[in-house]
N, C-alpha and C. Protein backbone atom coordinates (compact mmCIF):
# COMPACT_ATOMS: atom_id res chain seq x y z
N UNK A 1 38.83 -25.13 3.42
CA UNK A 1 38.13 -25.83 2.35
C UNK A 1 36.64 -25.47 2.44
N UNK A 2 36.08 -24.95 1.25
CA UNK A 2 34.51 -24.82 1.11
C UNK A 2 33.69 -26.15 0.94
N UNK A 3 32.73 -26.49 1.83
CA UNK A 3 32.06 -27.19 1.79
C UNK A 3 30.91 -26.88 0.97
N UNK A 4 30.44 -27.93 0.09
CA UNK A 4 29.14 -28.01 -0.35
C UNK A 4 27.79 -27.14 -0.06
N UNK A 5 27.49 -27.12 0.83
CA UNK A 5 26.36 -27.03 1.58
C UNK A 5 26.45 -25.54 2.17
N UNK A 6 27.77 -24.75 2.23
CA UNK A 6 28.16 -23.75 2.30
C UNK A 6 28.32 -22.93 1.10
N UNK A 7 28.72 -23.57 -0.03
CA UNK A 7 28.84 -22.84 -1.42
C UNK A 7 27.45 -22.53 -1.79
N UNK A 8 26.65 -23.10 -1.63
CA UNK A 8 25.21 -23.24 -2.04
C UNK A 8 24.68 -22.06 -1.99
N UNK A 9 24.82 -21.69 -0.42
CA UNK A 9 23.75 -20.03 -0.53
C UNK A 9 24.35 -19.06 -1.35
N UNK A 10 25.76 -18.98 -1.42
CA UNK A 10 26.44 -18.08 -1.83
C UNK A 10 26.33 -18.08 -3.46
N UNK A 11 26.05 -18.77 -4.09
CA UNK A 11 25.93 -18.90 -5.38
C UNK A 11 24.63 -18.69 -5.64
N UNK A 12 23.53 -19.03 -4.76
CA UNK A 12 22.33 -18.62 -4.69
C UNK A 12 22.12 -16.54 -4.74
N UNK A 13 23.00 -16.36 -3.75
CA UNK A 13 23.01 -15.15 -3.81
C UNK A 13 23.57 -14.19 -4.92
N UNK A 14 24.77 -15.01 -5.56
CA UNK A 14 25.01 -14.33 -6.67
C UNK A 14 24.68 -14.73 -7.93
N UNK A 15 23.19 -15.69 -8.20
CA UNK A 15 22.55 -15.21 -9.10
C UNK A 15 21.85 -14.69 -8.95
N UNK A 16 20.78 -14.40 -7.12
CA UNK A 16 19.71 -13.34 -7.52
C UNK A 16 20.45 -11.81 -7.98
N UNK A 17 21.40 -12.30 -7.26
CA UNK A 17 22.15 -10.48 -7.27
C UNK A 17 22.39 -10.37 -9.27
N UNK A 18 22.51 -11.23 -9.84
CA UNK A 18 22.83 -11.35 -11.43
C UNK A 18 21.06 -10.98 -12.12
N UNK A 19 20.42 -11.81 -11.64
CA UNK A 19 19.11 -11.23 -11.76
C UNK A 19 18.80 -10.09 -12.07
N UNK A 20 18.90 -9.53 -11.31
CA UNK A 20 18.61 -7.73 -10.64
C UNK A 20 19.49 -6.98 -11.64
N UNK A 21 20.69 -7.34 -11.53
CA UNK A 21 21.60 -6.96 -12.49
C UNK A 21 20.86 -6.75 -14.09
N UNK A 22 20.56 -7.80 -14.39
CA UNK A 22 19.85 -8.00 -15.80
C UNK A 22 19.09 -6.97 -16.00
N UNK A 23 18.10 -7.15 -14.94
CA UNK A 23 16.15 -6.55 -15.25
C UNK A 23 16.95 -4.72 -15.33
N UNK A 24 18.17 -4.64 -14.28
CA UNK A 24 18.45 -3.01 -14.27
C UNK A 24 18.51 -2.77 -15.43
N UNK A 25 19.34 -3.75 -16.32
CA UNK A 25 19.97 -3.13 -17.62
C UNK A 25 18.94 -3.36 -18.49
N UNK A 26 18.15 -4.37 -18.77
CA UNK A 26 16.86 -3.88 -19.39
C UNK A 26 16.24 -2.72 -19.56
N UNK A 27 16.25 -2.35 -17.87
CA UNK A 27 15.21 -1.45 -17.56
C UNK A 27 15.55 -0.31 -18.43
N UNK A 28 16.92 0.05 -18.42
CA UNK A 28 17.50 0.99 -19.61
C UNK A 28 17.55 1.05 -20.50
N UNK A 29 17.43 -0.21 -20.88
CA UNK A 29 16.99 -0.29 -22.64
C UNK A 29 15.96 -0.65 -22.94
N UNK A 30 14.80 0.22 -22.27
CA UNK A 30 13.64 -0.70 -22.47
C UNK A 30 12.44 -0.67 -24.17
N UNK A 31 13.62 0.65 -24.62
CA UNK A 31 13.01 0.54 -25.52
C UNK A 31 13.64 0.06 -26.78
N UNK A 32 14.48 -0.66 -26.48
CA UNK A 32 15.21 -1.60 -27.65
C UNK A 32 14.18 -3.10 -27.54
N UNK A 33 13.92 -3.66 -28.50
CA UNK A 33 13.23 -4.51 -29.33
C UNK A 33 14.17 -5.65 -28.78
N UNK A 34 15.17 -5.84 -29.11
CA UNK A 34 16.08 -6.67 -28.62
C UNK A 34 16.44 -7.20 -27.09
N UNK A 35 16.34 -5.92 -26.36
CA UNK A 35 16.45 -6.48 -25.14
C UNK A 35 15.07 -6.58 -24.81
N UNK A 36 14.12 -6.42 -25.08
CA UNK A 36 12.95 -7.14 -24.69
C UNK A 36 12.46 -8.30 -24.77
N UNK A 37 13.25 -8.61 -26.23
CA UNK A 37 13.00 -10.43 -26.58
C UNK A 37 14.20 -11.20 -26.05
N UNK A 38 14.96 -10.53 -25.39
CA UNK A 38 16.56 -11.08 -24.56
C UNK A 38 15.55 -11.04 -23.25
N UNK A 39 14.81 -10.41 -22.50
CA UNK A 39 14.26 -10.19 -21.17
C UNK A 39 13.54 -11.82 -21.57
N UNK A 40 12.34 -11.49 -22.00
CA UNK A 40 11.16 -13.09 -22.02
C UNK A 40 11.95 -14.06 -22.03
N UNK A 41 13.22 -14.07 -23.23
CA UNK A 41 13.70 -15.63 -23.52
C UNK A 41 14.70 -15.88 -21.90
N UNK A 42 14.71 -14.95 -21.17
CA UNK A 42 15.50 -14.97 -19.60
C UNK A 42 14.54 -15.46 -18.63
N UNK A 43 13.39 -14.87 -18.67
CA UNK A 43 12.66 -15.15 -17.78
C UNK A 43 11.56 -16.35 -17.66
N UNK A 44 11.91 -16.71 -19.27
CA UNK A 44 11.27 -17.67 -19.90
C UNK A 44 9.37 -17.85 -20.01
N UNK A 45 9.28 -16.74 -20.26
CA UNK A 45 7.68 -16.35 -20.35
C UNK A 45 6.95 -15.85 -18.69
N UNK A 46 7.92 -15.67 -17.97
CA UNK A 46 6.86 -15.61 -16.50
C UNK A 46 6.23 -13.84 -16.75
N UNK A 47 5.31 -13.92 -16.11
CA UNK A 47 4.78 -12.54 -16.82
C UNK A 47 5.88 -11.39 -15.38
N UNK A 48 5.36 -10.04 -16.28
CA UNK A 48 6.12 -9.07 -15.61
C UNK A 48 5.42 -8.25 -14.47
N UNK A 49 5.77 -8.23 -13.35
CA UNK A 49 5.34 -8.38 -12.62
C UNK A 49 6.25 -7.94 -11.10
N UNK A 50 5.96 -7.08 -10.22
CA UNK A 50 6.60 -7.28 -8.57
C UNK A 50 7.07 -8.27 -8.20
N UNK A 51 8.38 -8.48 -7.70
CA UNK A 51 8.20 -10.11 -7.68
C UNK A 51 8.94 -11.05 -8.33
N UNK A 52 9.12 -10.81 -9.49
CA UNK A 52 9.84 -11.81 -10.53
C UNK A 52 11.02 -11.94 -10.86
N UNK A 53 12.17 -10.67 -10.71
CA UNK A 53 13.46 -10.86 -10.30
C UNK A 53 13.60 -11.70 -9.45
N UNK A 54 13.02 -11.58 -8.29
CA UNK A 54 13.56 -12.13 -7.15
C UNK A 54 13.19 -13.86 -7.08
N UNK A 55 12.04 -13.82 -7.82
CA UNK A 55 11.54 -15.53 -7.82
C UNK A 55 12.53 -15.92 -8.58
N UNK A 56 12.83 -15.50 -9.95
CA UNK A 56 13.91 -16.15 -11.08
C UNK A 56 15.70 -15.96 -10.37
N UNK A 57 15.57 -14.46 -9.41
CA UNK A 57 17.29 -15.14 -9.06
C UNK A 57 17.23 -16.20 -7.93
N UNK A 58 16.45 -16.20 -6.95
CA UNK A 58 16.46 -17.23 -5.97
C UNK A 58 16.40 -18.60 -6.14
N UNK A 59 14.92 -19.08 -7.44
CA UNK A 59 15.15 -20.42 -7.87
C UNK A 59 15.74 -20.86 -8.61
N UNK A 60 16.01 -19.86 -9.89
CA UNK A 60 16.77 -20.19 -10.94
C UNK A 60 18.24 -20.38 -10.25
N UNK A 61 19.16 -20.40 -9.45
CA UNK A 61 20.07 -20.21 -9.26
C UNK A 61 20.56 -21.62 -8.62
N UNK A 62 19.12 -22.34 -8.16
CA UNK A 62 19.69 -24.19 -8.01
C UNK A 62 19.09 -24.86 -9.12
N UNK A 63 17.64 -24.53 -9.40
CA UNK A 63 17.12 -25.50 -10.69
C UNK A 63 16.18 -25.05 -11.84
N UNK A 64 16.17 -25.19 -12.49
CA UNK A 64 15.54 -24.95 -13.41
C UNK A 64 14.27 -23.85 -13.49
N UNK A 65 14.22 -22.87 -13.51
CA UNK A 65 13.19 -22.01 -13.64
C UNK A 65 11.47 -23.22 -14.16
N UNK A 66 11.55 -23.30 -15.03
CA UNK A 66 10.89 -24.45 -15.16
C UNK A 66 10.10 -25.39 -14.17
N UNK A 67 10.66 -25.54 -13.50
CA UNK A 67 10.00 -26.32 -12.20
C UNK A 67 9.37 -25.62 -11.60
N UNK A 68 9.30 -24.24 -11.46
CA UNK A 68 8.12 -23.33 -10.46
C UNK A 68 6.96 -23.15 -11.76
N UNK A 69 8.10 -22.83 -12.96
CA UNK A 69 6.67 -22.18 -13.98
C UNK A 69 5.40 -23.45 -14.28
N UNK A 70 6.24 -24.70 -14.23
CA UNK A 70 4.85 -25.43 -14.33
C UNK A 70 3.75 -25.87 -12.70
N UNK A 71 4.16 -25.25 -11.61
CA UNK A 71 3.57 -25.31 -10.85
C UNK A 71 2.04 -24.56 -10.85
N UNK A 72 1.43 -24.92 -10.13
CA UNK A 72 -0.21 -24.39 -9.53
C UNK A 72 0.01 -24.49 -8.15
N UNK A 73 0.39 -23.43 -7.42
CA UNK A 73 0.50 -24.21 -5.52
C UNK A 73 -0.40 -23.20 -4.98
N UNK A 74 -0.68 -23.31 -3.56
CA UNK A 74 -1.67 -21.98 -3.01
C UNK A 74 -0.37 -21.52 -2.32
N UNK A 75 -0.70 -20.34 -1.60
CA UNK A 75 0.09 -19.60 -1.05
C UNK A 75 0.74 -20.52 -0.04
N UNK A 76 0.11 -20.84 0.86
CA UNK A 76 0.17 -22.06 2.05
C UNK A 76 1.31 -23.22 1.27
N UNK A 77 1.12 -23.52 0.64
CA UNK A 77 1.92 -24.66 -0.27
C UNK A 77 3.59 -23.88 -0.48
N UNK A 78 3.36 -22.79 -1.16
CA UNK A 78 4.95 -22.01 -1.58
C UNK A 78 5.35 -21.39 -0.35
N UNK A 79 4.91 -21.21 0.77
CA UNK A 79 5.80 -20.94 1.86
C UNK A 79 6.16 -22.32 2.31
N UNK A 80 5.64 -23.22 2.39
CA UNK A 80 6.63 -25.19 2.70
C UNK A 80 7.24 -25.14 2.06
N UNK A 81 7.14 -24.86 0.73
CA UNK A 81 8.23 -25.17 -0.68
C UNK A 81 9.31 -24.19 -0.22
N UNK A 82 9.09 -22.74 0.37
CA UNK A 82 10.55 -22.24 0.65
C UNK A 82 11.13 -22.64 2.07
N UNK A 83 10.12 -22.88 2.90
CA UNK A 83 10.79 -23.44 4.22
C UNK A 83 11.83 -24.72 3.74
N UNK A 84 11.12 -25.42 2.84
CA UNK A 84 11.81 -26.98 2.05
C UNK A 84 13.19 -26.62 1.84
N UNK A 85 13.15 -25.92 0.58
CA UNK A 85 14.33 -25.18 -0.04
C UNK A 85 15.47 -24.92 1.04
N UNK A 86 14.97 -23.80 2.37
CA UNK A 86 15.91 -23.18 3.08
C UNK A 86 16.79 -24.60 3.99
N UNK A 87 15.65 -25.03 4.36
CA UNK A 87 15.81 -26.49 5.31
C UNK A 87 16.55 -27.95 4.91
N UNK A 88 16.23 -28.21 4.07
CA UNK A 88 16.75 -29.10 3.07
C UNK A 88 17.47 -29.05 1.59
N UNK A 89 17.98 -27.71 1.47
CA UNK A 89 18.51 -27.31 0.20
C UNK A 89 19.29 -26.36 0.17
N UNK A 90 19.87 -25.57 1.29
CA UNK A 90 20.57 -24.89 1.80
C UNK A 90 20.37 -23.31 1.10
N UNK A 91 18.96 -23.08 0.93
CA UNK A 91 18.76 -21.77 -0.09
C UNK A 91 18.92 -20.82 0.97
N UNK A 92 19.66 -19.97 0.91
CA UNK A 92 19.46 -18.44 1.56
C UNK A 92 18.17 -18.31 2.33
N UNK A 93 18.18 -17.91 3.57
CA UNK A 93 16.99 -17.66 3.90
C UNK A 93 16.46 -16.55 3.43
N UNK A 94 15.14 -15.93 2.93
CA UNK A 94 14.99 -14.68 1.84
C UNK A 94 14.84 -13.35 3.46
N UNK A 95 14.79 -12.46 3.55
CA UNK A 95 14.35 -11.58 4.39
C UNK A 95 12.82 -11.39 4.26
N UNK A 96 12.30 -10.61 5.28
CA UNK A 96 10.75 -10.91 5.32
C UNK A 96 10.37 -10.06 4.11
N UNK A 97 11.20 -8.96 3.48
CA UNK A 97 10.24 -7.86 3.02
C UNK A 97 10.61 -8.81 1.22
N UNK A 98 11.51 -9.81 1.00
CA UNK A 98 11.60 -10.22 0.08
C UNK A 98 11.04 -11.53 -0.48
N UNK A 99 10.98 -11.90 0.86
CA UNK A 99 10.12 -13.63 0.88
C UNK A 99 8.94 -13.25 0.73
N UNK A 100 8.15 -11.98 1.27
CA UNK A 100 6.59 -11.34 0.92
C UNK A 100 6.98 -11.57 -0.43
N UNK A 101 7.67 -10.47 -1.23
CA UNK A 101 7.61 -10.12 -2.66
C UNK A 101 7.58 -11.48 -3.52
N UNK A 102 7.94 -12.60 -2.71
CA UNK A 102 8.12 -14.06 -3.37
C UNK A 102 6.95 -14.69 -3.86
N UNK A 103 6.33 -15.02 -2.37
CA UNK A 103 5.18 -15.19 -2.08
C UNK A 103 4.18 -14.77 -2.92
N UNK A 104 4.37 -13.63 -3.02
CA UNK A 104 2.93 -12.33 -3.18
C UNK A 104 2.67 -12.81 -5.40
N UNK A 105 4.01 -12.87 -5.88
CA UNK A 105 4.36 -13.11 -6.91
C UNK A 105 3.57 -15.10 -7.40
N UNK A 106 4.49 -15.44 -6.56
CA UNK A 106 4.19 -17.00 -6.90
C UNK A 106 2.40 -17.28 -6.96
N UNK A 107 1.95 -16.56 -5.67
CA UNK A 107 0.19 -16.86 -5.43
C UNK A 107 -0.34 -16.25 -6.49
N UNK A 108 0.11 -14.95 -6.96
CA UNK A 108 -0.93 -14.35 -8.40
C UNK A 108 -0.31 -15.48 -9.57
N UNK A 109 0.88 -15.53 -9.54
CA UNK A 109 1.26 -16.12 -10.98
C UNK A 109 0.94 -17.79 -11.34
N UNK A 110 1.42 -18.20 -10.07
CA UNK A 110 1.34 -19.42 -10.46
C UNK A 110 0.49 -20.33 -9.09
N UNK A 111 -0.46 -19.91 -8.88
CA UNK A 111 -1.50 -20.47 -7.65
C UNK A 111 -2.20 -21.57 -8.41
N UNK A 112 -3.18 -21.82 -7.89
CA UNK A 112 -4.25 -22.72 -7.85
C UNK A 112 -4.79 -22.43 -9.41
N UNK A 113 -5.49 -21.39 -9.26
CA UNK A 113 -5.78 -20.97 -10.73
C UNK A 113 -5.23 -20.64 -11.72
N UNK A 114 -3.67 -20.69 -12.05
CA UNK A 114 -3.58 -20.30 -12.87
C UNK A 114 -3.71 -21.17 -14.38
N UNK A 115 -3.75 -22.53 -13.69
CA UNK A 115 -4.32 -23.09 -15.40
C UNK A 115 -5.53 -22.70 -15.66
N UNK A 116 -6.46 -22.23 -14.99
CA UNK A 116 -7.88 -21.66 -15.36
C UNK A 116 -7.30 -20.60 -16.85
N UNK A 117 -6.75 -19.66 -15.55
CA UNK A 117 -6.31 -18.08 -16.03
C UNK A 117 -5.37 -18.69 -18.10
N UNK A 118 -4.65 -19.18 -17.57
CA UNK A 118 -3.72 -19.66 -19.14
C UNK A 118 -4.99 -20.61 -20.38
N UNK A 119 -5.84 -21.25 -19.65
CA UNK A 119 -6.55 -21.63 -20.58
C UNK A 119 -7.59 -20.66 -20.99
N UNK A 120 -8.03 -19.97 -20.71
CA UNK A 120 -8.67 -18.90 -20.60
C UNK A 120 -8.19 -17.70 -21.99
N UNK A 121 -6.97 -18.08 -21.78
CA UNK A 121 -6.04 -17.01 -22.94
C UNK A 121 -6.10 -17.54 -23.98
N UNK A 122 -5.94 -19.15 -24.05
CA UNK A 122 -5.70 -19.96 -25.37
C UNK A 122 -7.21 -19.62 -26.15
């Protein structure tokens, strides 16, 4: 019998792996109009970027994409938030060269400043 708490990573893993999947087949059609406005309405506006597969299959795959995009955290802050996740939420632990790419992503996109940076645009 699969336990809970055991299904978790594994479904975690096969949406980042669905992720990746996506952005490939984009990547091939990148010059169709269509799959470009199929890419944003997926990723739900996060900009494009190193990084962003892997943030959208890892979180998107327990909650809501949504919940990181309205964040502002510092770097220091989104490594607790994934220690949180791994520790108390049974997320996959990421490998180092992918938890960087996490990291590295979350601090430009969605840090401290980025309501500066978004109001700035308006």
């Amino acid at each position: 019998m699969i336990r809970f708490a055991t299904g978790v990573p594994a479904i975690a893993a096969a949406f980042g792996l669905l992720a990746f999947g996506l952005h490939a087949a984009a990547e091939e059609n990148s010059d169709s109009r269509i799959e470009d406005e199929q890419e944003r309405a997926l990723f739900r506006g996060m900009p494009q970027d190193e990084g962003r597969r892997e943030v959208f299959g890892f979180c998107a795959s327990c909650h809501s994409i949504d919940l990181v995009l309205q964040q502002g955290l510092s770097r220091a802050v989104w490594e607790e938030v994934l220690a949180d996740m791994v520790n108390e939420h049974q997320m996959v632990p990421l490998q180092p060269e992918i938890r960087g790419k996490v990291l590295q992503y979350l601090e430009k996109h969605y840090g401290p400043d980025r309501r500066a940076r978004k109001n700035k645009d308006e």
